[in-house]
N, C-alpha and C. Protein backbone atom coordinates (compact mmCIF):
# COMPACT_ATOMS: atom_id res chain seq x y z
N UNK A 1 -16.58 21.29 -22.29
CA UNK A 1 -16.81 22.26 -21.24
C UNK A 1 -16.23 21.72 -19.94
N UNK A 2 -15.45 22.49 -18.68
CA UNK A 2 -14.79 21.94 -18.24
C UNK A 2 -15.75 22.33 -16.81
N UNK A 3 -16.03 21.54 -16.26
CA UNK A 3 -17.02 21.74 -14.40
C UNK A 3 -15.94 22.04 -13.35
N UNK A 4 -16.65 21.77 -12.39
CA UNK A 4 -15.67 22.15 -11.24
C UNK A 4 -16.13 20.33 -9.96
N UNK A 5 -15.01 19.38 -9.94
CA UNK A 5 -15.72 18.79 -9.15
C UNK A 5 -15.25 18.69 -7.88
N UNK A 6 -16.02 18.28 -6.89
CA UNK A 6 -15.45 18.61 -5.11
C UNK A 6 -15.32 17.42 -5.07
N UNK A 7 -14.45 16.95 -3.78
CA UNK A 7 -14.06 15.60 -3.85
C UNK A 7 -14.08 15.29 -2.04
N UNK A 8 -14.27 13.76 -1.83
CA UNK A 8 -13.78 13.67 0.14
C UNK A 8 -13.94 12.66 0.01
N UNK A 9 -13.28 12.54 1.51
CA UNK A 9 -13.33 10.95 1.39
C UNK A 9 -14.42 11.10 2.49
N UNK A 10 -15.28 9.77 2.83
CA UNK A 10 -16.49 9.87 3.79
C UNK A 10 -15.42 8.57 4.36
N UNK A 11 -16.66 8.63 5.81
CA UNK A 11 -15.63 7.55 6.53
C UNK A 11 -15.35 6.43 6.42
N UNK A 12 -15.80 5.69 5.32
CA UNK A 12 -15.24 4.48 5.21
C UNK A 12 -14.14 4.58 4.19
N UNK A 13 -13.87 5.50 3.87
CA UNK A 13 -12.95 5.80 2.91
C UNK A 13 -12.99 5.88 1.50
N UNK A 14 -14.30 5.78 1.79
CA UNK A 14 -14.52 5.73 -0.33
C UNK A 14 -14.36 7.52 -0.88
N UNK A 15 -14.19 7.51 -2.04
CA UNK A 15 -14.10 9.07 -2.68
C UNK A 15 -15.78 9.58 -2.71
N UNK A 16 -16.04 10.09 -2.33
CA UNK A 16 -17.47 10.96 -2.85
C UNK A 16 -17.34 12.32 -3.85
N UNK A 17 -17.83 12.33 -4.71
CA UNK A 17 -17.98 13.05 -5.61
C UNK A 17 -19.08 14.16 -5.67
N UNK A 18 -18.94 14.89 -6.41
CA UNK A 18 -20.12 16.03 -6.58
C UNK A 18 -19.83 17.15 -7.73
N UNK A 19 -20.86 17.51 -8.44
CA UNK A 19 -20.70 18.38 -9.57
C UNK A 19 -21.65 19.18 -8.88
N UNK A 20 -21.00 20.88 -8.32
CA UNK A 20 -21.94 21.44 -8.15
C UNK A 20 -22.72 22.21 -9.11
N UNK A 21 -22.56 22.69 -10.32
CA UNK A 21 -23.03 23.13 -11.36
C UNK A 21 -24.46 22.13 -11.39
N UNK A 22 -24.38 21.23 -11.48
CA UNK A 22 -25.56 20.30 -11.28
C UNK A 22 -25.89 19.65 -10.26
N UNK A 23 -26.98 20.67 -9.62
CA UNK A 23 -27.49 19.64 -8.13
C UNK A 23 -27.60 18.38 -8.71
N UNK A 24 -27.22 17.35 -7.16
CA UNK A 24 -27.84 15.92 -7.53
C UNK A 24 -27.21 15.24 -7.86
N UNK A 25 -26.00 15.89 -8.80
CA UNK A 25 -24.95 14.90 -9.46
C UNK A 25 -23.91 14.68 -8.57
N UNK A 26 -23.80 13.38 -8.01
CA UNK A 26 -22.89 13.03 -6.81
C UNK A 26 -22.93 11.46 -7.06
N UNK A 27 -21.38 10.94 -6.54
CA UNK A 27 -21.51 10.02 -6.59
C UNK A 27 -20.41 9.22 -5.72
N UNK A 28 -19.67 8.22 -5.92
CA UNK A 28 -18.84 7.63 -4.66
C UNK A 28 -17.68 6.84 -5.65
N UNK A 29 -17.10 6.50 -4.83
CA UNK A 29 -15.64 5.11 -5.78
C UNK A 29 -15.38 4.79 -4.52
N UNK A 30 -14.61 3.13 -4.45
CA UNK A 30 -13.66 2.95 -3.69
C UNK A 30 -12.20 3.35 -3.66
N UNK A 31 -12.08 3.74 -5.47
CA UNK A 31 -10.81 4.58 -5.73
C UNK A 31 -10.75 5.83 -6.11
N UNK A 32 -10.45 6.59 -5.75
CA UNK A 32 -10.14 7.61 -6.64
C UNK A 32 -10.37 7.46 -8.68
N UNK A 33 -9.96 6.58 -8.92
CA UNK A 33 -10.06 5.94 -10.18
C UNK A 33 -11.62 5.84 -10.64
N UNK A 34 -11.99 5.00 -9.68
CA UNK A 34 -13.34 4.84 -9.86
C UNK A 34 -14.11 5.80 -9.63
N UNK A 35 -14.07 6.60 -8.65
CA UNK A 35 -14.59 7.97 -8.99
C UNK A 35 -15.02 8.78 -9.76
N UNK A 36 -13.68 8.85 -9.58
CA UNK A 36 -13.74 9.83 -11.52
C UNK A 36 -14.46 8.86 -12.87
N UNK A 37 -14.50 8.18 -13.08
CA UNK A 37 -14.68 7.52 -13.96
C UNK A 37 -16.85 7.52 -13.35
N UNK A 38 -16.90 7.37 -12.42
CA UNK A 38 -18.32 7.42 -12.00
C UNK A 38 -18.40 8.60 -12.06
N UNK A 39 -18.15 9.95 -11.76
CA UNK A 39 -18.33 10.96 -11.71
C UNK A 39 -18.89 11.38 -12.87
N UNK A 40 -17.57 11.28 -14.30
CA UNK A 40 -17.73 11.41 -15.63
C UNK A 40 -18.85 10.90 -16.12
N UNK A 41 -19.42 9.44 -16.14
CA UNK A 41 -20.76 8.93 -16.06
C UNK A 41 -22.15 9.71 -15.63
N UNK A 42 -22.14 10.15 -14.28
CA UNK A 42 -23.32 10.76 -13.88
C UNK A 42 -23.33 12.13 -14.75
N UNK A 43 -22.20 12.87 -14.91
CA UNK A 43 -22.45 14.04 -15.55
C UNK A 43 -23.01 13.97 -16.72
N UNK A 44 -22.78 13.18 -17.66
CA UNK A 44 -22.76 12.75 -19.36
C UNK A 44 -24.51 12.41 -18.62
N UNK A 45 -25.04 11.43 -17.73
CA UNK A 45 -26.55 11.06 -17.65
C UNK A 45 -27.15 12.41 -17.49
N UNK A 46 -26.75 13.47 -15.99
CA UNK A 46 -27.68 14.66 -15.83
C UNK A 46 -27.86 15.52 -17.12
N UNK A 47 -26.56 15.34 -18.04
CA UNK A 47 -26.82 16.74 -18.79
C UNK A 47 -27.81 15.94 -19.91
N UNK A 48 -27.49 14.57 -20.39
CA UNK A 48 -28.83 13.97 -21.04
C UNK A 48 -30.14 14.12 -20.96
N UNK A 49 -30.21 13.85 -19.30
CA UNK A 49 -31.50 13.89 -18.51
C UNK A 49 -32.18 15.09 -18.94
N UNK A 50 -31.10 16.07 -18.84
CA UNK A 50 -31.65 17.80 -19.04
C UNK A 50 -32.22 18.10 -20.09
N UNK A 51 -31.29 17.20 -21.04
CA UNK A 51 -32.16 17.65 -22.12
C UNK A 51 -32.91 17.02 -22.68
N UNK A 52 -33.32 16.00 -22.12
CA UNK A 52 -34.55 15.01 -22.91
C UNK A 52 -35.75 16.17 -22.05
N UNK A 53 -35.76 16.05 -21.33
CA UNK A 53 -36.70 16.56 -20.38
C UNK A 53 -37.09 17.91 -20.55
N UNK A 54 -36.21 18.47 -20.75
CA UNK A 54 -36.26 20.34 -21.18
C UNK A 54 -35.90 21.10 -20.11
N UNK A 55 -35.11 20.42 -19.27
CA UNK A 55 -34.66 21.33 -17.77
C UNK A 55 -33.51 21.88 -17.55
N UNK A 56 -33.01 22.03 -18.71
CA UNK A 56 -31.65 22.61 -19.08
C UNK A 56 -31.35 24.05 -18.09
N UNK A 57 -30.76 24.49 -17.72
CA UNK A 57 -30.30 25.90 -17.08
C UNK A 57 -29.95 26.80 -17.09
């Protein structure tokens, strides 16, 4: 399934991340690289989270 993710840089220059489909899921890199790669991570945990829990949407 393919999300939609927003991307910026904050001022120290790191990437900040965000999945808005899932509040909450946000996250940072110093690279772009790392980003994404953290990004991909938090998503794979919230949608886990969702469903251990039963808070699916």
């Amino acid at each position: 399934m393919k999300r939609t993710i927003l991307c910026e840089k904050d001022e120290e220059g790191h990437f900040v991340m965000e999945c808005p489909e899932l509040p909450g899921c946000l996250t940072e890199g110093e690279t772009l690289e790392e980003a994404l790669e953290s990004i991909n991570e938090a998503i794979a945990g919230c949608i886990t989270s969702r469903i251990k829990t039963d808070t699916c949407e």
